[in-house]
N, C-alpha and C. Protein backbone atom coordinates (compact mmCIF):
# COMPACT_ATOMS: atom_id res chain seq x y z
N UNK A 1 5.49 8.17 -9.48
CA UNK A 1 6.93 8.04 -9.55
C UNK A 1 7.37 6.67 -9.01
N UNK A 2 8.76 6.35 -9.45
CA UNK A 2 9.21 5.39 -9.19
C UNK A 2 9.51 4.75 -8.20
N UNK A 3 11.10 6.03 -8.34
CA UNK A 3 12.18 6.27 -7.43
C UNK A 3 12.72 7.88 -7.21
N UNK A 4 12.99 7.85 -5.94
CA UNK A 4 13.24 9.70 -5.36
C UNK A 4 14.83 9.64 -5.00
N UNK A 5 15.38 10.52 -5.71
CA UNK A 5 17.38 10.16 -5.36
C UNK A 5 16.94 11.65 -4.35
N UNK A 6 17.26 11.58 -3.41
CA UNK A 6 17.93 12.74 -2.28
C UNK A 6 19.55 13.32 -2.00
N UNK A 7 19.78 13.76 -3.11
CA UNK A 7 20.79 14.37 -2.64
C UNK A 7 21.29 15.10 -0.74
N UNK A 8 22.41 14.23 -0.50
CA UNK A 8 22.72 14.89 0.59
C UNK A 8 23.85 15.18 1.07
N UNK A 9 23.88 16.96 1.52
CA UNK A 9 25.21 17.58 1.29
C UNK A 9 25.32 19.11 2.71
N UNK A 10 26.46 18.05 3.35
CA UNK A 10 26.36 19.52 4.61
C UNK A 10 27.47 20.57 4.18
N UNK A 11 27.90 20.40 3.22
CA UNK A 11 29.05 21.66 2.96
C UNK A 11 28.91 22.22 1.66
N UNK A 12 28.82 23.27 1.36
CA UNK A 12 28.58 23.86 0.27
C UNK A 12 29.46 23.12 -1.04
N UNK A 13 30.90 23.33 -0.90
CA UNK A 13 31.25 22.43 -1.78
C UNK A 13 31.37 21.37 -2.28
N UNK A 14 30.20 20.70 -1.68
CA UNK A 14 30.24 19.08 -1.95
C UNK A 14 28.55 19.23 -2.81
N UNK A 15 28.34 20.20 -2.90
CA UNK A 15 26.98 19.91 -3.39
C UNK A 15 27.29 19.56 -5.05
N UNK A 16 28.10 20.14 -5.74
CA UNK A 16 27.93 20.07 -7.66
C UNK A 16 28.42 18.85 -7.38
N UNK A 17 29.60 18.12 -6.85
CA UNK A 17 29.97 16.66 -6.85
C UNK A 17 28.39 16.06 -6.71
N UNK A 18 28.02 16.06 -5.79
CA UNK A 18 26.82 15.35 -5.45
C UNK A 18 25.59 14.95 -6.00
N UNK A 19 25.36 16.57 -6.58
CA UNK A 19 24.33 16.95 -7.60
C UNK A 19 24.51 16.31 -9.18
N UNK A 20 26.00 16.16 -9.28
CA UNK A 20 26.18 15.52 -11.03
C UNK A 20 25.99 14.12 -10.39
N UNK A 21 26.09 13.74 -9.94
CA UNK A 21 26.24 12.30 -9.63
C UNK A 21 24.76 11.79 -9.66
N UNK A 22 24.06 12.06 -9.08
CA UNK A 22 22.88 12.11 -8.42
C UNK A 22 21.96 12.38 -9.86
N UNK A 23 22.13 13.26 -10.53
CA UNK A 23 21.49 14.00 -12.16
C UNK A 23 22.02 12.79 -12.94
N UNK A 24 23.24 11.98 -12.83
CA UNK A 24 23.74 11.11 -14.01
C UNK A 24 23.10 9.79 -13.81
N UNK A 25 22.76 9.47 -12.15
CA UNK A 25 21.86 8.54 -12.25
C UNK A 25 20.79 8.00 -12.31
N UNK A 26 19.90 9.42 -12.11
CA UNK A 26 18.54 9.66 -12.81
C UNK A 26 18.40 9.87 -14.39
N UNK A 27 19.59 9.97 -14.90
CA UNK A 27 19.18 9.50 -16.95
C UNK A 27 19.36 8.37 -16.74
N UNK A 28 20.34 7.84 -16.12
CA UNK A 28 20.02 6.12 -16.69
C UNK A 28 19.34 5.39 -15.82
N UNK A 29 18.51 5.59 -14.50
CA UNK A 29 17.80 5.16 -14.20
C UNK A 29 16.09 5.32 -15.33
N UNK A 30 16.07 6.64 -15.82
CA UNK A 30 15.25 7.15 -16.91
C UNK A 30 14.97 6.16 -18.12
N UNK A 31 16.22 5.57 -18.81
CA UNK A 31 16.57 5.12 -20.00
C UNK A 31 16.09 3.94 -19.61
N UNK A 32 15.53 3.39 -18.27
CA UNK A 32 15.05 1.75 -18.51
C UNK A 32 13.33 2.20 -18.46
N UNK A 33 12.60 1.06 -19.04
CA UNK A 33 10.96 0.88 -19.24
C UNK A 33 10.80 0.06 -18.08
N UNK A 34 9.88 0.13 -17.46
CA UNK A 34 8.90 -0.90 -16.14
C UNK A 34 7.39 -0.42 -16.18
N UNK A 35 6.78 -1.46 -16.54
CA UNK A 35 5.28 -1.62 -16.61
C UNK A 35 5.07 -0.73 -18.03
N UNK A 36 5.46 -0.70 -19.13
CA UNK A 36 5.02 0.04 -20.23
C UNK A 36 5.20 1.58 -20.48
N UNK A 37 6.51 2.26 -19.28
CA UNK A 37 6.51 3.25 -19.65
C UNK A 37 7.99 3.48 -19.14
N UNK A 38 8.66 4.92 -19.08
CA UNK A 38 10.22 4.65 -19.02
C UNK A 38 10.01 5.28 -17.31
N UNK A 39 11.07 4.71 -16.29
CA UNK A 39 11.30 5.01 -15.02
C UNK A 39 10.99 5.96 -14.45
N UNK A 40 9.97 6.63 -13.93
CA UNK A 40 9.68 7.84 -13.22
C UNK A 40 10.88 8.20 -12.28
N UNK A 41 11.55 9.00 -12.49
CA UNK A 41 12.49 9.46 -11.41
C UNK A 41 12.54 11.15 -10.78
N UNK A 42 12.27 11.12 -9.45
CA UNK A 42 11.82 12.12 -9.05
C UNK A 42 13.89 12.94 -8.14
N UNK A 43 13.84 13.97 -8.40
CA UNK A 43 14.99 14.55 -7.58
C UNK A 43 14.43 15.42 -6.60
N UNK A 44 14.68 15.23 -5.18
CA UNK A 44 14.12 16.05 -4.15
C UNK A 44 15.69 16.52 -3.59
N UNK A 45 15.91 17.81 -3.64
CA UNK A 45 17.19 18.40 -3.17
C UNK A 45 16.91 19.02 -2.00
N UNK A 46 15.56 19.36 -1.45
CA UNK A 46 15.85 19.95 -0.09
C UNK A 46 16.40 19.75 0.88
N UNK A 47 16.50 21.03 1.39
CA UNK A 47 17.53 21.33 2.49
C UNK A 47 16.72 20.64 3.85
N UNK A 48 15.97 19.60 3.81
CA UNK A 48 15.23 19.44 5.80
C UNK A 48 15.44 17.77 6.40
N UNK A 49 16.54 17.82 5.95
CA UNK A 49 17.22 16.17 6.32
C UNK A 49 16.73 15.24 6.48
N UNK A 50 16.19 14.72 7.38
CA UNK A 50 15.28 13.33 7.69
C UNK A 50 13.74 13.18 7.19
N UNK A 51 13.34 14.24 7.51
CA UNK A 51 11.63 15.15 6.67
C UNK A 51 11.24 14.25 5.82
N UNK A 52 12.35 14.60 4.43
CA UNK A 52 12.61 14.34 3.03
C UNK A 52 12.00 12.86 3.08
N UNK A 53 12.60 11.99 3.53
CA UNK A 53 12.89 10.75 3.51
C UNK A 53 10.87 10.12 4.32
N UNK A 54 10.86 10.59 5.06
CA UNK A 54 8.88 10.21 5.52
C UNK A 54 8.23 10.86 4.37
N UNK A 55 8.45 12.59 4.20
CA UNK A 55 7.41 12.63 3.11
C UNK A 55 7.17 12.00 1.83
N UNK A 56 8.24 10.96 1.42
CA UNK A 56 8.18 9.80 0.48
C UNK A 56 7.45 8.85 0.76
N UNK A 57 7.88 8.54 1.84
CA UNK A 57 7.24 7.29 2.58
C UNK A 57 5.29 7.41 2.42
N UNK A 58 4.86 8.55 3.01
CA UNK A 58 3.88 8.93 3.15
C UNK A 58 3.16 8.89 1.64
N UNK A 59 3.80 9.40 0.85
CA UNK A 59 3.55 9.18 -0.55
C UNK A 59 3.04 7.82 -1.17
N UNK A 60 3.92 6.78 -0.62
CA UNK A 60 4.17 5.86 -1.62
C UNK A 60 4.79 5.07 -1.92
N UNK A 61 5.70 6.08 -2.11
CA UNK A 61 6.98 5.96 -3.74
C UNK A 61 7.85 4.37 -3.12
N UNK A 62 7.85 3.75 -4.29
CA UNK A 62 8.93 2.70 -4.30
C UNK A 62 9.91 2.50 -3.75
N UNK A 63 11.13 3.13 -4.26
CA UNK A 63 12.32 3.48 -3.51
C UNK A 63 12.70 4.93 -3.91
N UNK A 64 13.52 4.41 -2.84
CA UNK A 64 13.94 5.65 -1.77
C UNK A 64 15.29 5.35 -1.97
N UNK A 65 16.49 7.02 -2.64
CA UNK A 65 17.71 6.11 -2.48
C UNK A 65 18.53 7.51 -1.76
N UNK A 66 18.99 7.59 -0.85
CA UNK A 66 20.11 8.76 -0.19
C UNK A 66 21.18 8.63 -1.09
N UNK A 67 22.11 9.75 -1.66
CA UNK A 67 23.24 9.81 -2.43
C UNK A 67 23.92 11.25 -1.23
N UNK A 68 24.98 10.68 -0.72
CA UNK A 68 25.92 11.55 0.04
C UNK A 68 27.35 11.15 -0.43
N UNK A 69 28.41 11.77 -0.10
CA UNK A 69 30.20 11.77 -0.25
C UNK A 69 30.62 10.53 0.01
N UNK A 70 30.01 9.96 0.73
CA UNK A 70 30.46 9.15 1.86
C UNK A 70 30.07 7.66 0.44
N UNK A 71 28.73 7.95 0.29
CA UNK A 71 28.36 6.91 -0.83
C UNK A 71 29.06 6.90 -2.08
N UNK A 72 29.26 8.58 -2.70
CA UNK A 72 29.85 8.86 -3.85
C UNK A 72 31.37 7.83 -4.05
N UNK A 73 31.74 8.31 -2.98
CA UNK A 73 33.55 7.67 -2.53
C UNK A 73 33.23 6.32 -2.90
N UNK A 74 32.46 5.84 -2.31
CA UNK A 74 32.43 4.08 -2.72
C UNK A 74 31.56 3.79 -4.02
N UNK A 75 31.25 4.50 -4.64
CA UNK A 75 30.21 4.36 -6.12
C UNK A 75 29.00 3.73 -5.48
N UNK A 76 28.56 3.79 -4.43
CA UNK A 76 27.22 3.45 -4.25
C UNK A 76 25.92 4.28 -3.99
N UNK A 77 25.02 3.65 -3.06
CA UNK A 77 24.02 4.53 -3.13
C UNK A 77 23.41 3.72 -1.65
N UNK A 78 22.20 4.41 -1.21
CA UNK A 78 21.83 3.92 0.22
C UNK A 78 20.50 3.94 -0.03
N UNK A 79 19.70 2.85 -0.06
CA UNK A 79 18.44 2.48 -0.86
C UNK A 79 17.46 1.71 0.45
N UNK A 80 16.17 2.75 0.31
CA UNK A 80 15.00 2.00 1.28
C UNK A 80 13.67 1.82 0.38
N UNK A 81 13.14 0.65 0.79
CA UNK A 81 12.33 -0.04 -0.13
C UNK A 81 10.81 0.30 0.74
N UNK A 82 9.66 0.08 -0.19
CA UNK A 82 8.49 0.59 0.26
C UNK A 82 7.81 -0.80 0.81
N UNK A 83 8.69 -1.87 0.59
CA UNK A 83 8.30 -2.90 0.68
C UNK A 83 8.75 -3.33 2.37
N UNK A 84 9.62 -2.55 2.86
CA UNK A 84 10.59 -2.84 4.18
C UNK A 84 10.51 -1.97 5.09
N UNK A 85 10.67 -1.97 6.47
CA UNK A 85 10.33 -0.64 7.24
C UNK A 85 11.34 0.87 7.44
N UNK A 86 10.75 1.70 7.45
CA UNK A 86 11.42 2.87 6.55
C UNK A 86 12.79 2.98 7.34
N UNK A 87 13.41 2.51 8.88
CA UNK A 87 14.52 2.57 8.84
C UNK A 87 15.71 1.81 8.36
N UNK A 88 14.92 0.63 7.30
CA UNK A 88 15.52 -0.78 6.62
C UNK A 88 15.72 -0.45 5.39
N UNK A 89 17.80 0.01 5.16
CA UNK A 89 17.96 0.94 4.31
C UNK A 89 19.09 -0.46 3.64
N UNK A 90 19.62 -0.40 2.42
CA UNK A 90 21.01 -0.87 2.23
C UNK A 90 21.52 -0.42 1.09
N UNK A 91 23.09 -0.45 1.62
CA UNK A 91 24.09 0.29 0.78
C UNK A 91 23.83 -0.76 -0.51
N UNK A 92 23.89 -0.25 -2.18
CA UNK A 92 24.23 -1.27 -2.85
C UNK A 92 25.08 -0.31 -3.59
N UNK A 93 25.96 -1.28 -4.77
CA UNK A 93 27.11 -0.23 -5.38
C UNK A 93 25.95 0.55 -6.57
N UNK A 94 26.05 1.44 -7.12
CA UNK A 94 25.59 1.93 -8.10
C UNK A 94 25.39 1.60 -9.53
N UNK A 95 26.57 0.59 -9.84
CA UNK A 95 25.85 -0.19 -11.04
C UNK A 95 25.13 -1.11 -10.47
N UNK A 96 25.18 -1.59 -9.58
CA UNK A 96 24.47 -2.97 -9.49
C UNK A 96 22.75 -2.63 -9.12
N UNK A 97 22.53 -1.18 -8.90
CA UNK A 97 21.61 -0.56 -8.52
C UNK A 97 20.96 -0.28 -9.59
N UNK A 98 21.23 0.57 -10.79
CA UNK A 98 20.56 0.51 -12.02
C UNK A 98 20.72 -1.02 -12.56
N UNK A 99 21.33 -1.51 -12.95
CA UNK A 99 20.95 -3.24 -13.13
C UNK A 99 19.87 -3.65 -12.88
N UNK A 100 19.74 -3.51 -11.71
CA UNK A 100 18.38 -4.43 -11.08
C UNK A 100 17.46 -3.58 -10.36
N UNK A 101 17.25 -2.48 -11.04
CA UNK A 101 16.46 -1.54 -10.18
C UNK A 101 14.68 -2.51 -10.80
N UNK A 102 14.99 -2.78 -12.00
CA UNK A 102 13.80 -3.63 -12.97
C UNK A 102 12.95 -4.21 -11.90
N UNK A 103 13.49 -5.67 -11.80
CA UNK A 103 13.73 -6.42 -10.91
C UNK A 103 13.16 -6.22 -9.27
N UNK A 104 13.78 -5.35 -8.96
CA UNK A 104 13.43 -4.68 -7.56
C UNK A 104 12.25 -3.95 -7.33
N UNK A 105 11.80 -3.25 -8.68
CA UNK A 105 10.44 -2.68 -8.57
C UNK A 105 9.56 -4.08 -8.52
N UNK A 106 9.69 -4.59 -9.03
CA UNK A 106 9.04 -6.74 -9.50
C UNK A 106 8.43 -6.62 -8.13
N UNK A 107 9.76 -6.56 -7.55
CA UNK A 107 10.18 -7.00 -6.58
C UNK A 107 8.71 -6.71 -5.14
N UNK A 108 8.91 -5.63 -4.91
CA UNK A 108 8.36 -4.56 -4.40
C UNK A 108 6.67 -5.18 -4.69
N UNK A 109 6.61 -4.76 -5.71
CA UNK A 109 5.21 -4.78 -6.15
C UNK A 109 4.35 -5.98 -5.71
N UNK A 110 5.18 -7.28 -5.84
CA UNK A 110 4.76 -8.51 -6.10
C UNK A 110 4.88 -8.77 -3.50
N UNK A 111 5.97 -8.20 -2.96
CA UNK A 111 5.86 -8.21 -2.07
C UNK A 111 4.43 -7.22 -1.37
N UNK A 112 4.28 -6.18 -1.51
CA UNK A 112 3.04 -5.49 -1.09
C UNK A 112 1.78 -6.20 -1.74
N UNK A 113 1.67 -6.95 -2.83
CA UNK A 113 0.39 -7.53 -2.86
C UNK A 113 0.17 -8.67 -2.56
N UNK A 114 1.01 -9.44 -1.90
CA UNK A 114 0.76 -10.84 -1.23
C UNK A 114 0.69 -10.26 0.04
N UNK A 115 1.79 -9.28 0.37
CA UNK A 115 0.89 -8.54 1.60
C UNK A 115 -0.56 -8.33 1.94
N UNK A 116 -0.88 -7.52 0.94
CA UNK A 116 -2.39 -7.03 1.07
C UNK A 116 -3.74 -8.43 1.09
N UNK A 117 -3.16 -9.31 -0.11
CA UNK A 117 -3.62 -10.51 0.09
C UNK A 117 -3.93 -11.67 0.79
N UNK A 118 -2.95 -11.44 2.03
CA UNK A 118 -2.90 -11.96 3.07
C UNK A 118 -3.90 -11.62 4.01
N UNK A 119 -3.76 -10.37 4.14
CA UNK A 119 -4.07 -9.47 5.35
C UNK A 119 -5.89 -9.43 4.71
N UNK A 120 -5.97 -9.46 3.43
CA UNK A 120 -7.57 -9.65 3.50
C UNK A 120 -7.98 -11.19 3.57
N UNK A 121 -7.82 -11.77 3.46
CA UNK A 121 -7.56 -13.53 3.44
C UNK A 121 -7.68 -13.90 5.10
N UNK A 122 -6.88 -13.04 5.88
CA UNK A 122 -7.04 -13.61 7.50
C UNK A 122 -7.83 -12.43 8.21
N UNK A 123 -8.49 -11.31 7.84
CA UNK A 123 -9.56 -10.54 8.18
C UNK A 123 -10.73 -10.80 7.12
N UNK A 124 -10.93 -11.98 6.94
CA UNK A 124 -12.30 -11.95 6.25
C UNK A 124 -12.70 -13.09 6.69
N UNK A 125 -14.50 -13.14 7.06
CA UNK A 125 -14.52 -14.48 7.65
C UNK A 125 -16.35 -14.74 7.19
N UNK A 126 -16.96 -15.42 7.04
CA UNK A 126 -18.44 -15.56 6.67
C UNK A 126 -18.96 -15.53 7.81
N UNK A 127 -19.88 -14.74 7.66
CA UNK A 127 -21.06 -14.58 8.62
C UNK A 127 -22.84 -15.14 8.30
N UNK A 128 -23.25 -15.84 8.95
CA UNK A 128 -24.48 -16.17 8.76
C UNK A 128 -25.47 -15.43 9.38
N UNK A 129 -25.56 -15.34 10.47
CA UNK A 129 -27.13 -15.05 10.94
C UNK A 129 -26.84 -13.50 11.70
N UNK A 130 -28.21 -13.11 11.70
CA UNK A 130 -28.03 -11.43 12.01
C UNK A 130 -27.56 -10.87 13.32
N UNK A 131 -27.57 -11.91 14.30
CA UNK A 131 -26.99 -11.71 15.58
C UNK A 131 -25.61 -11.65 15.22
N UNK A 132 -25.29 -12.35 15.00
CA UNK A 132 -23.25 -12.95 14.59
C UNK A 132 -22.89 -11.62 13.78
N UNK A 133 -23.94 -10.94 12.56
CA UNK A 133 -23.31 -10.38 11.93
C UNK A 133 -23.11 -8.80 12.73
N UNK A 134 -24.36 -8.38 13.33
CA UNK A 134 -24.39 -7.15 14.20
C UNK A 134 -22.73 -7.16 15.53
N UNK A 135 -22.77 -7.99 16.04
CA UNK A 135 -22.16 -8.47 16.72
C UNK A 135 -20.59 -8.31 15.86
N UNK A 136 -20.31 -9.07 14.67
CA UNK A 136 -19.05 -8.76 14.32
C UNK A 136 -18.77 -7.33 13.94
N UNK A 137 -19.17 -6.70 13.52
CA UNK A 137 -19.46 -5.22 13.77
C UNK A 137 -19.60 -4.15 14.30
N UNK A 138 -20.16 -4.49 15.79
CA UNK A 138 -19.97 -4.14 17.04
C UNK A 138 -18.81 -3.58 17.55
N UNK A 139 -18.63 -2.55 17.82
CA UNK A 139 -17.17 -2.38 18.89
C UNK A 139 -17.56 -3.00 20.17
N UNK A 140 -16.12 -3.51 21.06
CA UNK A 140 -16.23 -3.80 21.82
C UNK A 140 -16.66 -2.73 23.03
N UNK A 141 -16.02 -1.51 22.65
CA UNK A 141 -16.34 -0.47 23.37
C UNK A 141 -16.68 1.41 23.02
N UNK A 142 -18.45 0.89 22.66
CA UNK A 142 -18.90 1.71 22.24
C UNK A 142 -18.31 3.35 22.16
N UNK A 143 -17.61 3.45 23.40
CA UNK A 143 -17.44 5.13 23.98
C UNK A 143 -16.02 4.75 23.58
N UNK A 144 -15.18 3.95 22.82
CA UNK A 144 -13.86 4.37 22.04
C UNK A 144 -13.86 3.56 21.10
N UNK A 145 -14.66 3.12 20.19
CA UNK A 145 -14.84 2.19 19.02
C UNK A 145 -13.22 1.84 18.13
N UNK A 146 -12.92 0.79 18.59
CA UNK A 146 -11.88 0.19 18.01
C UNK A 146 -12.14 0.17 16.09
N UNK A 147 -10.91 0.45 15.37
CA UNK A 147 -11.17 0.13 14.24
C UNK A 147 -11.68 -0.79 13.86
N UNK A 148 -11.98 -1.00 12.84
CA UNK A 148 -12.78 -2.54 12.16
C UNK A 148 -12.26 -2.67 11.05
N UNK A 149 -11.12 -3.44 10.54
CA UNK A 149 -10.48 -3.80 9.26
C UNK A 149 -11.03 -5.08 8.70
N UNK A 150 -12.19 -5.54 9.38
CA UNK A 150 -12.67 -6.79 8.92
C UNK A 150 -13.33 -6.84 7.98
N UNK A 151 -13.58 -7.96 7.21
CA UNK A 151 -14.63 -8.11 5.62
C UNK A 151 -15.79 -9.04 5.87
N UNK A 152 -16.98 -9.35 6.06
CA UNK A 152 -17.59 -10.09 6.32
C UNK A 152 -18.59 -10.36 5.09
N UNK A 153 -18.20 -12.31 4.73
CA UNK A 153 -19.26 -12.95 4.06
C UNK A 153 -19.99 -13.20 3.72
N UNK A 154 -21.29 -12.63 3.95
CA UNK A 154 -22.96 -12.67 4.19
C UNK A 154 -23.76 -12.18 2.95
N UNK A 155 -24.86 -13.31 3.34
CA UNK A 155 -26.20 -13.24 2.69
C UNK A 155 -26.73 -11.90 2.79
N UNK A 156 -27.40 -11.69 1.78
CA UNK A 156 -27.99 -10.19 1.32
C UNK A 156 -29.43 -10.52 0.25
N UNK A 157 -30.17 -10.06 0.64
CA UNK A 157 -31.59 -10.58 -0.24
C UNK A 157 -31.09 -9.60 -1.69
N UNK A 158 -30.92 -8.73 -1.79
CA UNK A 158 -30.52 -7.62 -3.01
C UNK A 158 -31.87 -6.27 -2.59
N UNK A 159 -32.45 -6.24 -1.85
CA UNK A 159 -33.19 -5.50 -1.37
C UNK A 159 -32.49 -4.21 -0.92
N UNK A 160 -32.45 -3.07 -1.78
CA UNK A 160 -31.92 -1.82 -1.27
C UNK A 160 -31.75 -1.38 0.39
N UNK A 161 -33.47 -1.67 0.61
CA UNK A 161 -33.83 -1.09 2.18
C UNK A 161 -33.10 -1.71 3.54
N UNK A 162 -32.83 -3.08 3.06
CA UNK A 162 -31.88 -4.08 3.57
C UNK A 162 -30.11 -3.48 3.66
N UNK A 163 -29.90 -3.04 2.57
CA UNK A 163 -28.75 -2.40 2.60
C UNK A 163 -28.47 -0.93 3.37
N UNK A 164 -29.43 -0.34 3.27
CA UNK A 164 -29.64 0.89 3.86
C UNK A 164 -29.69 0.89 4.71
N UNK A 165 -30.68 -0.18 6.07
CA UNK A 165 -30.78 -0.19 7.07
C UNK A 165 -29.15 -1.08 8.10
N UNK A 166 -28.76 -2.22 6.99
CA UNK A 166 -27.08 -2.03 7.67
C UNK A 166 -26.52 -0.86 7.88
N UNK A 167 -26.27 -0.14 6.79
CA UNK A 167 -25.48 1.29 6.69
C UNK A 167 -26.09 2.31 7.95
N UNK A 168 -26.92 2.38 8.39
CA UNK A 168 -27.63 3.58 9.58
C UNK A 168 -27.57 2.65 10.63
N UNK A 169 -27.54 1.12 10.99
CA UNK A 169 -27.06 0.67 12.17
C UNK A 169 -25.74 0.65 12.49
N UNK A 170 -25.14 0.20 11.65
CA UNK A 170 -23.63 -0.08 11.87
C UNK A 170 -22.49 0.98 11.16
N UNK A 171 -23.21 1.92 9.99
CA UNK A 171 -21.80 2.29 9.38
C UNK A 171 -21.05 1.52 8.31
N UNK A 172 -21.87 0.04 8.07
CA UNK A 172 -21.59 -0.50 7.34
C UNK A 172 -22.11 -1.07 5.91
N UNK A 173 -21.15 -1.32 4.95
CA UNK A 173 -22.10 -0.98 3.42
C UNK A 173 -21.14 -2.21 2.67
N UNK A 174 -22.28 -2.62 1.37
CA UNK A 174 -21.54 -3.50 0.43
C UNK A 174 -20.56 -3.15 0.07
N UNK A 175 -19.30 -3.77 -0.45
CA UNK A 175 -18.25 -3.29 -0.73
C UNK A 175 -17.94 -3.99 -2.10
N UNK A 176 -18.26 -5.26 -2.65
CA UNK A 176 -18.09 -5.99 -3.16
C UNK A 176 -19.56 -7.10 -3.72
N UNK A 177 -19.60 -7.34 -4.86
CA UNK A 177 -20.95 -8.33 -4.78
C UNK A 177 -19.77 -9.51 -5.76
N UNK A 178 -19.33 -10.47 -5.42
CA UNK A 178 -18.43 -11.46 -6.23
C UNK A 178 -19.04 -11.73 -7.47
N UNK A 179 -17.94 -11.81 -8.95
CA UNK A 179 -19.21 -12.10 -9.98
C UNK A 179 -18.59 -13.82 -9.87
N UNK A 180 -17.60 -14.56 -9.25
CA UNK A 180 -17.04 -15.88 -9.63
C UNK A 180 -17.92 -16.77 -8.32
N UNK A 181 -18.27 -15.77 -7.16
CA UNK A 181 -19.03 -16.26 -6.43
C UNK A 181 -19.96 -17.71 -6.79
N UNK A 182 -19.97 -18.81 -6.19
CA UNK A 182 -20.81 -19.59 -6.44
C UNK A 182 -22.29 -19.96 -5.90
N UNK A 183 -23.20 -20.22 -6.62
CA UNK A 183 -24.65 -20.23 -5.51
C UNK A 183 -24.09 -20.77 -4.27
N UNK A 184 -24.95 -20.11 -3.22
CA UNK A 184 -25.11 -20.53 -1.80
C UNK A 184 -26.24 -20.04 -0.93
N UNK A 185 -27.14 -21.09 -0.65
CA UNK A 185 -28.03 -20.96 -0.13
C UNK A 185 -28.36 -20.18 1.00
N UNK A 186 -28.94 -18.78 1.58
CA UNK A 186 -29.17 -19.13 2.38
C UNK A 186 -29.90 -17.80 2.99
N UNK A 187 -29.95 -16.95 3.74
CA UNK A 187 -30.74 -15.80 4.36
C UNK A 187 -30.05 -14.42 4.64
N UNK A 188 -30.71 -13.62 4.18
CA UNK A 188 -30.35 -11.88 4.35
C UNK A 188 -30.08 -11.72 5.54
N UNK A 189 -28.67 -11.23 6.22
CA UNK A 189 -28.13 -11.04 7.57
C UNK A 189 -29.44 -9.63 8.29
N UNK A 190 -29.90 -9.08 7.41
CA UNK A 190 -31.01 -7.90 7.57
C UNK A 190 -32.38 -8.47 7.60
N UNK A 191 -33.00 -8.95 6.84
CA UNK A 191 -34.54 -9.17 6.73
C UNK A 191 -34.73 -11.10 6.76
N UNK A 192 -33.73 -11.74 6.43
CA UNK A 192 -34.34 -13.08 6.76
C UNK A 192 -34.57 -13.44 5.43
N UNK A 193 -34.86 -13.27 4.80
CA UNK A 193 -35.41 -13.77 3.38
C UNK A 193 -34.59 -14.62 2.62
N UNK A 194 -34.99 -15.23 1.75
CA UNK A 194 -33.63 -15.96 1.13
C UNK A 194 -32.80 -15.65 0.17
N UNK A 195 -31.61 -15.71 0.13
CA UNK A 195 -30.82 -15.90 -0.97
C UNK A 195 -30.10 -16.54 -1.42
N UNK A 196 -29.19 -16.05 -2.36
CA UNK A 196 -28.57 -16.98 -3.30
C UNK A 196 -27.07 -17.14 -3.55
N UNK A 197 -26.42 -15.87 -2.54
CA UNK A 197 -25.53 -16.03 -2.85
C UNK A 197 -24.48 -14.60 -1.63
N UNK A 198 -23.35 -14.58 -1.32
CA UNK A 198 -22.83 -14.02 -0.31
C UNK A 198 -22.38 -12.79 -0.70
N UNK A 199 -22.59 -11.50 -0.09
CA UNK A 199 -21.38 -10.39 -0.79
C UNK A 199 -20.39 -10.07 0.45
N UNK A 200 -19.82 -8.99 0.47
CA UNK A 200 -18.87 -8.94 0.89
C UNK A 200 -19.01 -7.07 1.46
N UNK A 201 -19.25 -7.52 3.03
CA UNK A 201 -19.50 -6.32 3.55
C UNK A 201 -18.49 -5.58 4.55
N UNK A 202 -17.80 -4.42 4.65
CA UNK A 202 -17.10 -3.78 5.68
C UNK A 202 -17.60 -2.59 5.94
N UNK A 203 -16.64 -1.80 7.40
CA UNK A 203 -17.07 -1.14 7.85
C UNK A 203 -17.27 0.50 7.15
N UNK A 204 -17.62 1.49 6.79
CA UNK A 204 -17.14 2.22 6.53
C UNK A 204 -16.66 3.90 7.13
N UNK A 205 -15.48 4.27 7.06
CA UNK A 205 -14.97 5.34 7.89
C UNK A 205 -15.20 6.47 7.23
């Protein structure tokens, strides 16, 4: 899914106002295409107020938009992005919201993967020799082992037993063998031997 409209309504009679409103802007949020197919739009009406709004989060989902009276009155809508932290909400008016909902998914998408790009870019670092590499791998403290989000560079002969015996010391396994990789000289972080070229090893949980 896309986008999740949450209807929200503390008095019984405000719910059909709420509910048409909320139903009219999920067809025309519907009626636009993004990435080759037409707008996934999900309606979550439950009754458990704040809940609603993490179990999206937890999901995924793109945006996130609250529709209450308060919004209806002003033709808008109250919109949190998957791209921003979940209490980083903003009012926009409701056309201007289907308008550029396009746009905003772009948006979104293109922000979480320079994210992710980043974040592997400054946790990845080459490792040469088998001390350095055991060692980056290492928790600092065996009896509460800190996560390990790191990626490490290293020589690998292509020798299975080599791979196997990382994985039963450390927990750690190929993840990646680069095919744009360029030759580079140099020795299996495991057995010493030579190779030809670096893969790309992390921890695994």
């Amino acid at each position: 899914s896309h986008v999740v409209l949450m209807p929200i309504t503390k008095k019984a009679e405000e719910r059909e106002k709420v509910m048409d409103f909320t139903q009219a802007l999920a067809r025309e949020l519907r009626e636009q295409d993004y990435g080759g197919r037409r707008i996934d739009v999900e309606i979550d009406d439950r009754e458990t107020g704040g809940s609603r709004g993490w179990d999206w989060i937890k999901k995924g989902i793109p945006v996130r938009v609250e529709i209450g009276p308060r919004d209806i009155a002003q033709n808008s809508v109250f919109v949190g992005r998957r791209d921003r932290g979940p209490k980083e909400k903003e009012a926009i008016p409701r056309d201007q919201f289907v308008q550029t909902i396009v746009p905003m998914l772009d948006e979104i998408q293109k922000s979480l993967f320079d994210r992710a790009l980043a974040f592997r870019e400054e946790n990845t670092a080459p490792v040469d020799s088998r001390d350095d590499f055991y060692a980056f791998f290492s928790p600092e403290n065996p009896e509460k082992p800190e996560i390990h989000g790191g990626f490490a560079l290293a020589h690998w002969c292509g020798e299975q037993t080599c791979e196997e015996k990382i994985k039963t010391d450390l927990s750690v396994t190929i993840r990646c063998i680069p095919l744009d990789a360029k030759e580079d000289a140099g020795k299996c972080v495991s057995c010493g031997s030579k190779s030809t070229q670096r893969v790309v090893f992390a921890k695994a949980y």
